[in-house]
PDB file of N, CA and C in Angstrom:
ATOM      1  N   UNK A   1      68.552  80.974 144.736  1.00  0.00           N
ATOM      2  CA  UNK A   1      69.934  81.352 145.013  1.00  0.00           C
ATOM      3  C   UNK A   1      70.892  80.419 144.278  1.00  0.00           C
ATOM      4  N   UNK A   2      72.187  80.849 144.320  1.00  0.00           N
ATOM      5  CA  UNK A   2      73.071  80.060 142.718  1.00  0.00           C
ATOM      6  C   UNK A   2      74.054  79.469 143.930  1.00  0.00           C
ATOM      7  N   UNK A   3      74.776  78.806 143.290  1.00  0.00           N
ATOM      8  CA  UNK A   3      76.041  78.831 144.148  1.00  0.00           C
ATOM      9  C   UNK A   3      76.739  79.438 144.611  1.00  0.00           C
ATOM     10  N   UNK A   4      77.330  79.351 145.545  1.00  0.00           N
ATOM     11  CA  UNK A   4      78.215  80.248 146.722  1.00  0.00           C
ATOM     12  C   UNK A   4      79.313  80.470 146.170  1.00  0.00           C
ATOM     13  N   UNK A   5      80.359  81.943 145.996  1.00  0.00           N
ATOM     14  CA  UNK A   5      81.268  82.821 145.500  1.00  0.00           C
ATOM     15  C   UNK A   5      82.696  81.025 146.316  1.00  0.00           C
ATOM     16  N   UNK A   6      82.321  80.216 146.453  1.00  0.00           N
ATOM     17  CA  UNK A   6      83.818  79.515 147.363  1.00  0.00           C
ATOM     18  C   UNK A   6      83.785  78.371 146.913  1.00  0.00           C
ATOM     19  N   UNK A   7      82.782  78.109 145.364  1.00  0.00           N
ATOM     20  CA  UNK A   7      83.302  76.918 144.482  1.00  0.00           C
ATOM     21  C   UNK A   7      84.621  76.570 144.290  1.00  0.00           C
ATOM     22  N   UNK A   8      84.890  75.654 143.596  1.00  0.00           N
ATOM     23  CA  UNK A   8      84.251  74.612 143.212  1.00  0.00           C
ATOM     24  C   UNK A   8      83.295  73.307 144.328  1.00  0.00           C
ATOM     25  N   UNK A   9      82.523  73.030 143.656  1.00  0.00           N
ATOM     26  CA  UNK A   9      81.685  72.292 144.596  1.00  0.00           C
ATOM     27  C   UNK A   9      81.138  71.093 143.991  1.00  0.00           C
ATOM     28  N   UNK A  10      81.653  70.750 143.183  1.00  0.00           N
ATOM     29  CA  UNK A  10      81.193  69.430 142.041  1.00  0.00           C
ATOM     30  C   UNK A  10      81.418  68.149 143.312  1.00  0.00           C
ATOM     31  N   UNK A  11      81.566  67.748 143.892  1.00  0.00           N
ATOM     32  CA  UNK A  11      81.454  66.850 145.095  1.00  0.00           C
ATOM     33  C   UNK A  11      81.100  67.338 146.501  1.00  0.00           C
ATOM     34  N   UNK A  12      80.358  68.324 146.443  1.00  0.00           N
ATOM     35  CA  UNK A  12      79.591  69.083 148.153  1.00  0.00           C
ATOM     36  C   UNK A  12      80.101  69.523 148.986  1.00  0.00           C
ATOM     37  N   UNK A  13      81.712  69.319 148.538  1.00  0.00           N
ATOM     38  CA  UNK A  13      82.760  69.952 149.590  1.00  0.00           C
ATOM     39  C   UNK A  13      82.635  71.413 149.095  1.00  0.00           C
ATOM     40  N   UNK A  14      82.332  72.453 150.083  1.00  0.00           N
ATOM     41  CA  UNK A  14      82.595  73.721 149.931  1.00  0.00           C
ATOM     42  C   UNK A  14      84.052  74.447 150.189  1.00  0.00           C
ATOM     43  N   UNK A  15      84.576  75.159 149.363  1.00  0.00           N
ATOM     44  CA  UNK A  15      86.079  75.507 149.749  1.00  0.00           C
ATOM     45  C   UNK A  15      86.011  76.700 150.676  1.00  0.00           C
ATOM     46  N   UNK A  16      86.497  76.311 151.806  1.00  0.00           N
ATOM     47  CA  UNK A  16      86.008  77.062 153.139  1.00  0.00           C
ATOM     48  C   UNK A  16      86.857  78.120 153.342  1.00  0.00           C
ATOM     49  N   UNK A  17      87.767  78.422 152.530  1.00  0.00           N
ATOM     50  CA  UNK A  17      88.180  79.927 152.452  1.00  0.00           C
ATOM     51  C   UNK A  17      87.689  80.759 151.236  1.00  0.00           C
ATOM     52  N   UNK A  18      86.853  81.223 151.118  1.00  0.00           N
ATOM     53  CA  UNK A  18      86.179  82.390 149.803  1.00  0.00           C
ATOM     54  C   UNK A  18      87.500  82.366 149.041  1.00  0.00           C
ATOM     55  N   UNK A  19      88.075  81.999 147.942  1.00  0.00           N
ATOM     56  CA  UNK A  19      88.905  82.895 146.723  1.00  0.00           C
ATOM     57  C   UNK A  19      90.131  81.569 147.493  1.00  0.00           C
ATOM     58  N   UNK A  20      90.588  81.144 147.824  1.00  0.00           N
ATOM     59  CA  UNK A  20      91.498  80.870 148.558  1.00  0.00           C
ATOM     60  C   UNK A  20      91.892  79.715 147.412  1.00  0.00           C
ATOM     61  N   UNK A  21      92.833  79.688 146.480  1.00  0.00           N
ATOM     62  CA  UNK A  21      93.279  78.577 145.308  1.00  0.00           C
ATOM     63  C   UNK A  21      94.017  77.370 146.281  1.00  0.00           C
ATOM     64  N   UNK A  22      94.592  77.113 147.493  1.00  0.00           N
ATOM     65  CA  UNK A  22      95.037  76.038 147.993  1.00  0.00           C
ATOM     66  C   UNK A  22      93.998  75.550 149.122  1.00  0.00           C
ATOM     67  N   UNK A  23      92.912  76.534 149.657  1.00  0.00           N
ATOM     68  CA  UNK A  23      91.915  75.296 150.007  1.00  0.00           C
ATOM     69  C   UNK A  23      91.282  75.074 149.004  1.00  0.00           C
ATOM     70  N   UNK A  24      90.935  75.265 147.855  1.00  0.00           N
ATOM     71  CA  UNK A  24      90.142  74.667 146.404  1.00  0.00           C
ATOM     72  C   UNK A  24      90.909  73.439 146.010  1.00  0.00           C
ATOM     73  N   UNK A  25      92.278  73.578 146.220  1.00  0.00           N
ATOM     74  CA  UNK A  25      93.375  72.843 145.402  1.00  0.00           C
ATOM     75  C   UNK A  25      93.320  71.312 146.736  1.00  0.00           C
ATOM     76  N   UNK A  26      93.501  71.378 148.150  1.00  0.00           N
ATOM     77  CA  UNK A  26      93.573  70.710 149.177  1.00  0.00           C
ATOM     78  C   UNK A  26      91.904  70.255 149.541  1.00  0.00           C
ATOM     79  N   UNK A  27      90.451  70.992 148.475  1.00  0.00           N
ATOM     80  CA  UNK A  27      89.887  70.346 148.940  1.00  0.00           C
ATOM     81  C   UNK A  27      89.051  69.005 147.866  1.00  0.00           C
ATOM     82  N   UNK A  28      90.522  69.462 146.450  1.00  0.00           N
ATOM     83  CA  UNK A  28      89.889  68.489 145.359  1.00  0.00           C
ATOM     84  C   UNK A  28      90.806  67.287 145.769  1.00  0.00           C
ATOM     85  N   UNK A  29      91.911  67.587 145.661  1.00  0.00           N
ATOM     86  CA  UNK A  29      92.901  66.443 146.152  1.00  0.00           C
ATOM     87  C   UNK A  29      93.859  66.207 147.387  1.00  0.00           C
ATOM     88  N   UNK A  30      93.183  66.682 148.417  1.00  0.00           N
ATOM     89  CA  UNK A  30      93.538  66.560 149.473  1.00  0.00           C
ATOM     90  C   UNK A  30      93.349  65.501 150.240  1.00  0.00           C
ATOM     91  N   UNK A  31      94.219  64.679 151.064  1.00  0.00           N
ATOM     92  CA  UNK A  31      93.204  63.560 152.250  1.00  0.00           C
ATOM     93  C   UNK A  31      94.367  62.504 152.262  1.00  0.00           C
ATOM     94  N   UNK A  32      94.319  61.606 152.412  1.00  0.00           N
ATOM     95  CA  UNK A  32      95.312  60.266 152.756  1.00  0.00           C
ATOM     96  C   UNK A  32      95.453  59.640 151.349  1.00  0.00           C
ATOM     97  N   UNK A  33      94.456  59.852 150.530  1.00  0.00           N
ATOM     98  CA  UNK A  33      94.175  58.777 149.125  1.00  0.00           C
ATOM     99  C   UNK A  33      94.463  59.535 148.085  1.00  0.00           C
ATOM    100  N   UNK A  34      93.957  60.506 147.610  1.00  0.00           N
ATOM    101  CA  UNK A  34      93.701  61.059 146.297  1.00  0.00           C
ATOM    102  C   UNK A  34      95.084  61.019 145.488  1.00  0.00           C
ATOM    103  N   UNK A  35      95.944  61.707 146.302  1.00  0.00           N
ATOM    104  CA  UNK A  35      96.923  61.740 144.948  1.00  0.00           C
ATOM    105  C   UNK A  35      97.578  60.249 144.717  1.00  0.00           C
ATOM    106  N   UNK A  36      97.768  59.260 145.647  1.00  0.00           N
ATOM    107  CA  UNK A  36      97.500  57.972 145.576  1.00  0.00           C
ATOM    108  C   UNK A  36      97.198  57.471 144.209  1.00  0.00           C
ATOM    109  N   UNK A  37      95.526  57.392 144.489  1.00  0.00           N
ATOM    110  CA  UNK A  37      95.127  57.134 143.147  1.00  0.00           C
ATOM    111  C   UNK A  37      95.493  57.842 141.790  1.00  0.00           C
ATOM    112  N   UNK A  38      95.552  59.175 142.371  1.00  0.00           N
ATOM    113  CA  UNK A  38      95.679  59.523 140.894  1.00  0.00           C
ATOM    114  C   UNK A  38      97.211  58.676 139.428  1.00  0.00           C
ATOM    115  N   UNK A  39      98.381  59.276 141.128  1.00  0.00           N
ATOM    116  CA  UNK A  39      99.235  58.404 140.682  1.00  0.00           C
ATOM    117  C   UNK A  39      99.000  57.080 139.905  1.00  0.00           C
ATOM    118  N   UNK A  40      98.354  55.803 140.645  1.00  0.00           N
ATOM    119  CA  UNK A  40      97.957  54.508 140.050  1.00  0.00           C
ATOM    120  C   UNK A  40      97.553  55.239 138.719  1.00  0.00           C
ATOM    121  N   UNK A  41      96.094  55.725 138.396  1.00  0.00           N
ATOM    122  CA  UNK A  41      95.228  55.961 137.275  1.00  0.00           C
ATOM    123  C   UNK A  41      96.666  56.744 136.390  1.00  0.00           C
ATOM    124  N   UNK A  42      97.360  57.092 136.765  1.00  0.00           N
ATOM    125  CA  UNK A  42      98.430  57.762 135.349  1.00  0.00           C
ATOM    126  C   UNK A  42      99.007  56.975 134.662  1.00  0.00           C
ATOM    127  N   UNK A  43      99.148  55.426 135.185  1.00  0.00           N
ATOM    128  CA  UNK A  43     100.254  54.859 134.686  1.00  0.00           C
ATOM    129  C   UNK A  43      98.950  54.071 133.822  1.00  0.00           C
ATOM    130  N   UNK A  44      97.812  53.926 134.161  1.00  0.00           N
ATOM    131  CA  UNK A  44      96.741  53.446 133.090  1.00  0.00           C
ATOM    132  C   UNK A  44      95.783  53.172 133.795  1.00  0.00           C
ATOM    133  N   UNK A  45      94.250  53.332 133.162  1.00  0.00           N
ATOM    134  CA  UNK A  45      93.212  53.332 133.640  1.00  0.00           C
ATOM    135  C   UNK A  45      92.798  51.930 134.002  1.00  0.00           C
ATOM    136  N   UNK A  46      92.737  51.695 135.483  1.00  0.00           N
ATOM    137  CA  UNK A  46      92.069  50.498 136.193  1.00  0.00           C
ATOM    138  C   UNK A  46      90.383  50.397 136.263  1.00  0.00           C
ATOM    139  N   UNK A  47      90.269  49.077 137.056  1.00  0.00           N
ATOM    140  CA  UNK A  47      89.260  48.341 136.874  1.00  0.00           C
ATOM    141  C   UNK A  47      89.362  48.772 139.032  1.00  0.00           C
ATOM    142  N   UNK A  48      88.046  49.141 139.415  1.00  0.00           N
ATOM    143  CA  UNK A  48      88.323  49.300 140.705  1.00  0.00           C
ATOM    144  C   UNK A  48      88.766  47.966 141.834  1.00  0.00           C
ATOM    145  N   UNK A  49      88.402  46.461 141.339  1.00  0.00           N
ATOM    146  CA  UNK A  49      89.776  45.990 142.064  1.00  0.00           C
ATOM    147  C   UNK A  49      90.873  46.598 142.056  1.00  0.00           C
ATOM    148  N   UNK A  50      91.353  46.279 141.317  1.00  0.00           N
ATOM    149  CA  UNK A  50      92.900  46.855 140.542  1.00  0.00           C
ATOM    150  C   UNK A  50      93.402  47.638 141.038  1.00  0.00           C
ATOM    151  N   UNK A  51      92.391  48.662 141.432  1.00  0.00           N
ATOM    152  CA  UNK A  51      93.119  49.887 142.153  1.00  0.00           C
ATOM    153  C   UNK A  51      92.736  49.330 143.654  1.00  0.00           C
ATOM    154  N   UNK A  52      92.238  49.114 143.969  1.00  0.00           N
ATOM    155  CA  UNK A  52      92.167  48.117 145.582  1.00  0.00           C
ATOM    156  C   UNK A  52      93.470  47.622 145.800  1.00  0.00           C
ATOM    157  N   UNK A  53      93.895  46.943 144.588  1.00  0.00           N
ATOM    158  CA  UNK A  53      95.016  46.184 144.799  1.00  0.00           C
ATOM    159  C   UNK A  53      96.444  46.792 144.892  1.00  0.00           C
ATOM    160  N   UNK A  54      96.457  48.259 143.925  1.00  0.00           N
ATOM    161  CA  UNK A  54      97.217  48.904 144.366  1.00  0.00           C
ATOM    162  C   UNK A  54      97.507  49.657 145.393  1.00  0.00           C
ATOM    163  N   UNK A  55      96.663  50.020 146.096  1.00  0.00           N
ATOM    164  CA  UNK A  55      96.510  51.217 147.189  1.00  0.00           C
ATOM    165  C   UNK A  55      95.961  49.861 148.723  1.00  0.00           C
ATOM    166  N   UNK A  56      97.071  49.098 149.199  1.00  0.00           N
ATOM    167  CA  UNK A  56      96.826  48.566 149.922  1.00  0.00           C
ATOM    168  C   UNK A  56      96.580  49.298 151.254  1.00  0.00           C
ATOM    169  N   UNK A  57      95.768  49.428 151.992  1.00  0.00           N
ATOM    170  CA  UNK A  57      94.996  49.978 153.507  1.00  0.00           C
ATOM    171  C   UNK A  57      94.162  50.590 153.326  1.00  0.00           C
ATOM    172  N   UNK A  58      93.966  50.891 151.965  1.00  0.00           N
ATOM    173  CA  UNK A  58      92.523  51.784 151.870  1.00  0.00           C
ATOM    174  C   UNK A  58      91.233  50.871 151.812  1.00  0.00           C
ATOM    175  N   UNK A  59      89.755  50.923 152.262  1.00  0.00           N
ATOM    176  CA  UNK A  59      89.116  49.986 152.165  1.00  0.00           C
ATOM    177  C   UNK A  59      88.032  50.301 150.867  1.00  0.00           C
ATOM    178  N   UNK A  60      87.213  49.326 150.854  1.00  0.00           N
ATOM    179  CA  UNK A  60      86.535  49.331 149.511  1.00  0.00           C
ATOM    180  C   UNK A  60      85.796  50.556 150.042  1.00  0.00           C
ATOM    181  N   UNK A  61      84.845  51.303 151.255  1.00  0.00           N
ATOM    182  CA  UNK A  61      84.288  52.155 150.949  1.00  0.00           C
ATOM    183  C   UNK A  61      84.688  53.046 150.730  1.00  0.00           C
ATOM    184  N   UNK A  62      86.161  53.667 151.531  1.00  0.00           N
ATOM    185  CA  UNK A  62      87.012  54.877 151.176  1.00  0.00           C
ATOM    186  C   UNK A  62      87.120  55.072 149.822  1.00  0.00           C
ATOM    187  N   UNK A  63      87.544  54.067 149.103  1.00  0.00           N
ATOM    188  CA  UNK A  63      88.111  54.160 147.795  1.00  0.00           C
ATOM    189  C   UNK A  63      86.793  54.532 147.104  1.00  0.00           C
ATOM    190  N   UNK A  64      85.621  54.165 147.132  1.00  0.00           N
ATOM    191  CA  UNK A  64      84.716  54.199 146.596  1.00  0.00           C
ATOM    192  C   UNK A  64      84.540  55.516 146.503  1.00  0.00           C
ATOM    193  N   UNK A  65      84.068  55.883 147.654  1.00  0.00           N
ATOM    194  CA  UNK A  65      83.864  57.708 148.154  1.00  0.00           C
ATOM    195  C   UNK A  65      84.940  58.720 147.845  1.00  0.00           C
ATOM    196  N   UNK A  66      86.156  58.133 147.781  1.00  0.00           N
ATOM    197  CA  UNK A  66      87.209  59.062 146.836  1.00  0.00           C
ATOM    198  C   UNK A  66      87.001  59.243 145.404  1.00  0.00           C
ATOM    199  N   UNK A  67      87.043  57.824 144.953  1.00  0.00           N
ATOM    200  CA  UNK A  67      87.001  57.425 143.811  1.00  0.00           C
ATOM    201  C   UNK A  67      85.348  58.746 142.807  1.00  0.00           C
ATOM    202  N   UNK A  68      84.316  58.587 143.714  1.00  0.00           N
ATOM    203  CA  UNK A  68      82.922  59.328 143.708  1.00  0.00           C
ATOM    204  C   UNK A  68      83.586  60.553 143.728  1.00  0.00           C
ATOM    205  N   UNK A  69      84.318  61.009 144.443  1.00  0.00           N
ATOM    206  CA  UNK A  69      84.655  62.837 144.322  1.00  0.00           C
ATOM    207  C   UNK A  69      85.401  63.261 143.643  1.00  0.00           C
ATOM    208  N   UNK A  70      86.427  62.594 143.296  1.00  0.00           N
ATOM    209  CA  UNK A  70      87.251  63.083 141.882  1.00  0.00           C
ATOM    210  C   UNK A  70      86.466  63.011 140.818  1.00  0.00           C
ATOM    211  N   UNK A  71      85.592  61.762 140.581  1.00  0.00           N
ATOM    212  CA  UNK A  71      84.565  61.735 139.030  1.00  0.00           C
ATOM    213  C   UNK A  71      84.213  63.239 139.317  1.00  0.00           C
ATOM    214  N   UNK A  72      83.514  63.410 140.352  1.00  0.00           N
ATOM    215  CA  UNK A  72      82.290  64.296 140.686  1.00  0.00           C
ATOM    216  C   UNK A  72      83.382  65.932 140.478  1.00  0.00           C
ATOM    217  N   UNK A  73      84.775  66.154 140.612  1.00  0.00           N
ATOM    218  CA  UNK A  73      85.811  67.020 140.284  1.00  0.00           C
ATOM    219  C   UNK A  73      86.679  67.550 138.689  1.00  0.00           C
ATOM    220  N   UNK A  74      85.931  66.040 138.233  1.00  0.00           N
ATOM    221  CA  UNK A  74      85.976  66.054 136.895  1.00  0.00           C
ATOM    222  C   UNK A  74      87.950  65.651 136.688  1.00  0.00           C
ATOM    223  N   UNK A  75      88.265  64.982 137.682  1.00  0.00           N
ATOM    224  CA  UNK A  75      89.493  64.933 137.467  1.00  0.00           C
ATOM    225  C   UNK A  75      89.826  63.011 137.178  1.00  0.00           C
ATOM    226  N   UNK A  76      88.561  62.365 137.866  1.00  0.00           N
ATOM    227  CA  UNK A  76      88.912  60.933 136.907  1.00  0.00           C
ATOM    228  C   UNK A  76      87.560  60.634 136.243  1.00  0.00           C
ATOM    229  N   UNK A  77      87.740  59.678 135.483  1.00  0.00           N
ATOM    230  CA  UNK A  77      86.162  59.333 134.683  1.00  0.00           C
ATOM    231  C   UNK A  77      85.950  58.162 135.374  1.00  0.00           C
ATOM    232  N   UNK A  78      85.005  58.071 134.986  1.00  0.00           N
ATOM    233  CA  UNK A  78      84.127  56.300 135.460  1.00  0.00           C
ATOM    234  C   UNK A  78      83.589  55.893 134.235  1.00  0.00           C
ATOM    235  N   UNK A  79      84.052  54.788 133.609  1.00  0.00           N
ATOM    236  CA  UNK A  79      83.142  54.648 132.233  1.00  0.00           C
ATOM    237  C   UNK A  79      82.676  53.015 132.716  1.00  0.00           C
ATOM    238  N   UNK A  80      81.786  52.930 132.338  1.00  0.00           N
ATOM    239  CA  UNK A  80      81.133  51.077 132.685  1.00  0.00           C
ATOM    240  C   UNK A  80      82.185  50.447 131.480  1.00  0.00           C
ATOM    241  N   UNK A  81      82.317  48.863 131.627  1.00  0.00           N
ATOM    242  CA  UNK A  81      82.744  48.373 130.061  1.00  0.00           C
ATOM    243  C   UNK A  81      81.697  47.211 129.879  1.00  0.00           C
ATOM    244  N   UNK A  82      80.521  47.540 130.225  1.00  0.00           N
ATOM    245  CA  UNK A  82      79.217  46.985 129.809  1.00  0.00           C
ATOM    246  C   UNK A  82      78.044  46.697 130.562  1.00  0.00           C
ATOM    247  N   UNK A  83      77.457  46.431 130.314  1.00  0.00           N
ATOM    248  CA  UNK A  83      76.259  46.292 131.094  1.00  0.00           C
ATOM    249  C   UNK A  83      76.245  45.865 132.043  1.00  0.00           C
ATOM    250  N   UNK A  84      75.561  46.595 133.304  1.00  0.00           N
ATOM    251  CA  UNK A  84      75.575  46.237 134.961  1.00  0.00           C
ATOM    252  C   UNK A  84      75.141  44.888 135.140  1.00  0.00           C
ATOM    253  N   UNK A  85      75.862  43.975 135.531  1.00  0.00           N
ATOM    254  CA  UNK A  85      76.911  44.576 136.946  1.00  0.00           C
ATOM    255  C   UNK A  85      78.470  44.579 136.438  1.00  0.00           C
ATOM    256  N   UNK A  86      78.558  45.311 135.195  1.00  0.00           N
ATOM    257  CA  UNK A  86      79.889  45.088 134.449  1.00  0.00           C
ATOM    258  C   UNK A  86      80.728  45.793 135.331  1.00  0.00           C
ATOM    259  N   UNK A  87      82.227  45.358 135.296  1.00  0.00           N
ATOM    260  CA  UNK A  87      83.176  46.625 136.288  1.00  0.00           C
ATOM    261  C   UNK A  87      83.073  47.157 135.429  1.00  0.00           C
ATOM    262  N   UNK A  88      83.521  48.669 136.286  1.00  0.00           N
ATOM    263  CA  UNK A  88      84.014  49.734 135.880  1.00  0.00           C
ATOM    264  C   UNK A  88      85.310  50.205 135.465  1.00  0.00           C
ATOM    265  N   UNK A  89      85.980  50.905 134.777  1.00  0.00           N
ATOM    266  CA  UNK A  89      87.054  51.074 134.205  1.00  0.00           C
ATOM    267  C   UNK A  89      87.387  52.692 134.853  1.00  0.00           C
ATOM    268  N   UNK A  90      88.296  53.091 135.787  1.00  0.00           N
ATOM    269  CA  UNK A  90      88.779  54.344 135.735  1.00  0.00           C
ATOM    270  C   UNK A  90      89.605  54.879 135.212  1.00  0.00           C
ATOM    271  N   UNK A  91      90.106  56.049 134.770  1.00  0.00           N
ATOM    272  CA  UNK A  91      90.921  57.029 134.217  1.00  0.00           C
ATOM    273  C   UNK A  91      91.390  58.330 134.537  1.00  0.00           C
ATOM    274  N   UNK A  92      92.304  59.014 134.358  1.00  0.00           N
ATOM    275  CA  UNK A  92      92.766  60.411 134.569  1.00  0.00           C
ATOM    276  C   UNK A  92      91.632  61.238 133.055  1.00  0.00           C
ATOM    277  N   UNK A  93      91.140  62.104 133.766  1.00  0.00           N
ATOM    278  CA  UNK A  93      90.259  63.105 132.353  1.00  0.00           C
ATOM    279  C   UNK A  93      91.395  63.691 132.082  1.00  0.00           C
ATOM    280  N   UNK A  94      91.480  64.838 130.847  1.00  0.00           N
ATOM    281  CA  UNK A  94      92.429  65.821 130.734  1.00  0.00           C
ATOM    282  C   UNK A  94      92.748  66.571 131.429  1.00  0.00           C
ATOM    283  N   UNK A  95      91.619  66.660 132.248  1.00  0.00           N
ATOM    284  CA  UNK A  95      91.700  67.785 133.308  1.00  0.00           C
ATOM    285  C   UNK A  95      92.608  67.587 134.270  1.00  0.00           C
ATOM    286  N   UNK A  96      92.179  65.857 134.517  1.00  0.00           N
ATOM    287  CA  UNK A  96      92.861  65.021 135.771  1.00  0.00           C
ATOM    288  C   UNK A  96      94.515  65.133 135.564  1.00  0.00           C
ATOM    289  N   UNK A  97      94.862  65.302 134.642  1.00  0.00           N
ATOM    290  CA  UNK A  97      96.251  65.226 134.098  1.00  0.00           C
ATOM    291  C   UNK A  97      97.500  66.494 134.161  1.00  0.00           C
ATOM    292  N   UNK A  98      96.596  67.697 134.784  1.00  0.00           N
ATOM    293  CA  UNK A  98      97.366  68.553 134.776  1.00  0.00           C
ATOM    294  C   UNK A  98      97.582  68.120 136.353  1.00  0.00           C
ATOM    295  N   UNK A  99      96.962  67.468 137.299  1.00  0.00           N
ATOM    296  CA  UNK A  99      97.635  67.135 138.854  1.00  0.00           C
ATOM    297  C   UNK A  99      98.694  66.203 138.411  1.00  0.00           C
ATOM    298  N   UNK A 100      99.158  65.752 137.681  1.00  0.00           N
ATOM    299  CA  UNK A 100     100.696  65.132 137.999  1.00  0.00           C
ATOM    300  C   UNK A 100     101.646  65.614 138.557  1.00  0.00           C
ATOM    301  N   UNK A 101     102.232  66.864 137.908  1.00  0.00           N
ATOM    302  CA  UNK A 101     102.979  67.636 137.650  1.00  0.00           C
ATOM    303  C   UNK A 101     102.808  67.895 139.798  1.00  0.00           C
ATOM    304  N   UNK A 102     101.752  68.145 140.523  1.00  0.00           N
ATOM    305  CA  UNK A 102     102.023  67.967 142.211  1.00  0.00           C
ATOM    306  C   UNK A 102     101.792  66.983 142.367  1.00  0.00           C
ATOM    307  N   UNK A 103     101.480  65.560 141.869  1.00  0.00           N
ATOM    308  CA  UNK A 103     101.609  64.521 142.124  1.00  0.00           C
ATOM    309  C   UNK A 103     103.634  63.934 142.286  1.00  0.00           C
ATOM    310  N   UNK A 104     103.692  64.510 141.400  1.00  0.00           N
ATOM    311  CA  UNK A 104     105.375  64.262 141.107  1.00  0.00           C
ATOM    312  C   UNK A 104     106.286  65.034 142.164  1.00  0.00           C
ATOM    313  N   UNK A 105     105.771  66.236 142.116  1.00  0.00           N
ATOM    314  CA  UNK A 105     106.294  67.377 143.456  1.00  0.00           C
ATOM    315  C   UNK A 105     106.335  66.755 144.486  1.00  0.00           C
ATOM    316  N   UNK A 106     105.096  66.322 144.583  1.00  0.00           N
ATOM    317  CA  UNK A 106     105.243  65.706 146.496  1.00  0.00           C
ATOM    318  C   UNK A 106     105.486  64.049 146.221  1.00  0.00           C
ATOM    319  N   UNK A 107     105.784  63.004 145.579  1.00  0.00           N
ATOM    320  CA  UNK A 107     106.985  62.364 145.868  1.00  0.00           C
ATOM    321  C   UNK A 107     108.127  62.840 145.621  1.00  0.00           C
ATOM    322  N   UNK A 108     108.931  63.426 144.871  1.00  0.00           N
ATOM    323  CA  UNK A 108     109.777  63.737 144.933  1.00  0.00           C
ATOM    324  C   UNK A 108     110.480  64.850 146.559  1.00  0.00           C
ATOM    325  N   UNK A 109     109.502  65.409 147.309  1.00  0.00           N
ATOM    326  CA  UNK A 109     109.446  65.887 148.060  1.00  0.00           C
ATOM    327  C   UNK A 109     109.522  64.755 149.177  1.00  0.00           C
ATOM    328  N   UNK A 110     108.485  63.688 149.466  1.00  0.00           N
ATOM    329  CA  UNK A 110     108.838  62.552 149.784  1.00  0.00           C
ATOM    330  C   UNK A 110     109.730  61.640 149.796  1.00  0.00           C
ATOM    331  N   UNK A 111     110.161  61.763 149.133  1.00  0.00           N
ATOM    332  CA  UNK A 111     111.686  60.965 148.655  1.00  0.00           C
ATOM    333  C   UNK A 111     112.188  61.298 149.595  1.00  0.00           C
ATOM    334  N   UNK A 112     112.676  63.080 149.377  1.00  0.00           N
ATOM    335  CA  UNK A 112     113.858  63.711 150.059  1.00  0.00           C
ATOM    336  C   UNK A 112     114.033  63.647 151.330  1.00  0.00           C
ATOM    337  N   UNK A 113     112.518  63.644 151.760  1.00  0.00           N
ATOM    338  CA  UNK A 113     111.987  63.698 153.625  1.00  0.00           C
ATOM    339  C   UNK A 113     112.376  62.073 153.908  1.00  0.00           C
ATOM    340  N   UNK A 114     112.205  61.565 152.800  1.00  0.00           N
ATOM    341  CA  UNK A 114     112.646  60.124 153.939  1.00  0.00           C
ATOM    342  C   UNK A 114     114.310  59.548 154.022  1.00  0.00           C
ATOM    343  N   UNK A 115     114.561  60.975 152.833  1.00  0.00           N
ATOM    344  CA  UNK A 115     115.891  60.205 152.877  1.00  0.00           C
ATOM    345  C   UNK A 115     116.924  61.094 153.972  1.00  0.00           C
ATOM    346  N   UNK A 116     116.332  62.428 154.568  1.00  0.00           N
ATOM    347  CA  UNK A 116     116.319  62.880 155.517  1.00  0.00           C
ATOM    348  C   UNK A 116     116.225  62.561 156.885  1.00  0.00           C
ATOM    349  N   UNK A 117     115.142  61.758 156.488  1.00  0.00           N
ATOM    350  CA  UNK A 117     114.803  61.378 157.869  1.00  0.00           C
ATOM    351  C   UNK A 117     115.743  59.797 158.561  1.00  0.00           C
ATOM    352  N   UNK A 118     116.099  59.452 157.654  1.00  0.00           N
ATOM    353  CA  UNK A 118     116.861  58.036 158.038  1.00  0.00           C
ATOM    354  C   UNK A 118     118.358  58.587 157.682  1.00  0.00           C
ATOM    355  N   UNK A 119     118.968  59.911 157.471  1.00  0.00           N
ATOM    356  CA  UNK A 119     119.816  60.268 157.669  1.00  0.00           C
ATOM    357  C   UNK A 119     120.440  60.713 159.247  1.00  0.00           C
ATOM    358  N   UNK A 120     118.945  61.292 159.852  1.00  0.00           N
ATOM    359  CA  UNK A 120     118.593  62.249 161.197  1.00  0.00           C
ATOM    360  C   UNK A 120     118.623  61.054 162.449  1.00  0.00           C
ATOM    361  N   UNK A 121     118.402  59.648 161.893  1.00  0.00           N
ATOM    362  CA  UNK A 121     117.926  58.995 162.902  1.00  0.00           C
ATOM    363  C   UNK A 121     119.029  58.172 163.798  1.00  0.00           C
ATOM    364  N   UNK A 122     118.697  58.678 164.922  1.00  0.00           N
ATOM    365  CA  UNK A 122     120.059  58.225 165.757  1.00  0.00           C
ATOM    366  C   UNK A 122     120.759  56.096 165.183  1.00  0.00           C
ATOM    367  N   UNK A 123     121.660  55.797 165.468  1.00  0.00           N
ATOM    368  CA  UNK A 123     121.548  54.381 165.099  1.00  0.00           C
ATOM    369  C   UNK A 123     121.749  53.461 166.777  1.00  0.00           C
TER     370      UNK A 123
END
């Protein structure tokens, strides 16, 4: 048997609505982290401290296991920069690069909500 009609599945997450383009879309970059990182990785490809260091509350395994499902989404790379136990170097693929464009949406969307929200708030 082949894969199931509710790919993509390049990281084991199955997209749990058949055909459905925003659980596919919410289940590549969906969660507390992803667009996070992606953000960091746009402005240039880190070394996974680095990105530790940017994305303060996330812990080394989260990041790890995020970090594992986007490679695995084909939306960041992992390249070694030498022989183990060399760090690793991450990046946005080409692919990874067309999520800016809702990376940018939802801060800018963010922005507005907070500037909303401390407008709303009694003093």
């Amino acid at each position: 048997m082949g894969e199931p009609k509710n790919a993509p599945r390049g990281n084991g997450r199955p997209n749990p609505v058949t055909g459905c383009p925003l659980t596919a879309a919410l289940a590549a970059v969906g969660g507390k982290w992803k667009l996070i990182i992606v953000y960091w990785l746009a402005e240039s490809p880190r070394h996974f401290a680095a990105l530790r260091q940017a994305v303060p509350g996330i812990s080394q395994k989260v990041l790890a296991e995020q970090l594992r499902e986007l490679v695995d989404d084909g939306i960041v790379a992992r390249q070694p920069t030498g022989e183990a136990p060399a760090p690793v170097e991450y990046s946005l693929t080409t692919y990874g690069k067309t999520v800016l464009p809702l990376v940018e949406e939802a801060r800018a969307w963010g922005r507005a909500h907070l500037s909303r929200a401390t407008r709303e708030s009694p003093a």
